[in-house]
Protein backbone atom coordinates (compact mmCIF):
# COMPACT_ATOMS: atom_id res chain seq x y z
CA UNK A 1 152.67 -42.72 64.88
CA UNK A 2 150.73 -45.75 65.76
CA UNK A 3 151.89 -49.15 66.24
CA UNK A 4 149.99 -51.79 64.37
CA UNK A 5 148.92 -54.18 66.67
CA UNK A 6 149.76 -57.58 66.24
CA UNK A 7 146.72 -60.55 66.00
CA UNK A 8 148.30 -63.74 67.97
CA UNK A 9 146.60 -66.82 67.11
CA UNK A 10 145.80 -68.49 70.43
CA UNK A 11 145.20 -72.51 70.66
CA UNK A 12 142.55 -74.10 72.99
CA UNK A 13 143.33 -77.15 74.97
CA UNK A 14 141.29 -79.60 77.62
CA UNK A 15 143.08 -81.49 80.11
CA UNK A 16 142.96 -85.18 79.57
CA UNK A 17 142.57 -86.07 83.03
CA UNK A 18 140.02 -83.04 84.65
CA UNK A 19 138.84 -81.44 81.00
CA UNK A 20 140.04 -78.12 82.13
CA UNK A 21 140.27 -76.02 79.35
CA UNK A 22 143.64 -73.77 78.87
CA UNK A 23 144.18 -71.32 76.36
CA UNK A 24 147.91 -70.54 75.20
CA UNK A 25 149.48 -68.85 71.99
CA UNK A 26 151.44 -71.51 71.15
CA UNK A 27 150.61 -74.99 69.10
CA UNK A 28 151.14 -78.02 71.18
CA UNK A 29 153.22 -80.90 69.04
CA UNK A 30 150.80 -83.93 70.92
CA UNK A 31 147.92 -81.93 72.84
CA UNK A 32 146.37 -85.69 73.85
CA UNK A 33 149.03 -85.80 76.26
CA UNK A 34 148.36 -82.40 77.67
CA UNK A 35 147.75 -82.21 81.50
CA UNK A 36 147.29 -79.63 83.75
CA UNK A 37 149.67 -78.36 86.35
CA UNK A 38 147.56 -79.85 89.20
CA UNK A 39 146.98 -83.09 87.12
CA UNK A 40 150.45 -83.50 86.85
CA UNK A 41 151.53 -83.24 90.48
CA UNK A 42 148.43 -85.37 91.60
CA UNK A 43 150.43 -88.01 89.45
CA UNK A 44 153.78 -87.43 90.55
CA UNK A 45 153.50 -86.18 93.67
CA UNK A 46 157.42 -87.08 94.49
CA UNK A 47 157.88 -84.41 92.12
CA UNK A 48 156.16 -81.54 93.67
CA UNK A 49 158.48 -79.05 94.42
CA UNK A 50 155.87 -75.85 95.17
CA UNK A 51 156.24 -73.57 98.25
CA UNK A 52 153.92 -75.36 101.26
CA UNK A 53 151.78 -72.10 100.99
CA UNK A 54 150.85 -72.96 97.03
CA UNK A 55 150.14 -76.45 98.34
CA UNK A 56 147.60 -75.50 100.54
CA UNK A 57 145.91 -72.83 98.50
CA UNK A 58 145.59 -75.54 95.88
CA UNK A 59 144.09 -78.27 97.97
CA UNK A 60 141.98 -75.49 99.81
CA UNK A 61 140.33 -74.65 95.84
CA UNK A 62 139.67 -78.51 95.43
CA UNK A 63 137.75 -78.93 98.50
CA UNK A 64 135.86 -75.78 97.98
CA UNK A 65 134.46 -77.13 94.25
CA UNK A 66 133.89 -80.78 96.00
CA UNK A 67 131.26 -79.34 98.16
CA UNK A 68 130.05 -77.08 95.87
CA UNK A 69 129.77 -80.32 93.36
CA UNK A 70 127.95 -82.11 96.66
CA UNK A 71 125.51 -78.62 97.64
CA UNK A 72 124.46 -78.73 94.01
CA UNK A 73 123.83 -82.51 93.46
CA UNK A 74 121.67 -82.41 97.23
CA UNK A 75 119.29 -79.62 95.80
């Protein structure tokens, strides 16, 4: 026999701050005060508690789409 497959109803979200758009399955209560992870930590950096490696990988991702952003605006 076959399970029936459940349909979840997933929400769509931008980040205030960098317009990322998220995707979860669950309804936020006040999505215009939704920020992303990296958002958040930009803001309160005294609060960043990630492993040094995450840290880096993180600010190496941010550098690589600033000179992407600068490549495409020179052309």
């Amino acid at each position: 026999m076959s399970r029936k497959k459940r349909n979840k109803k997933l929400y769509f979200y931008n980040c205030t701050l960098t317009e990322e758009r998220f995707k979860t399955t669950q309804e936020a209560p006040s999505p215009e005060e939704l920020l992303s992870v990296n958002s958040f930590y930009e803001m309160n950096p005294e609060m960043d508690d990630r492993p040094e490696h995450i840290k880096l990988e993180v600010e190496n991702k941010v550098k690589e789409a600033e000179s992407k952003k600068e490549e495409e605006s020179k052309e």
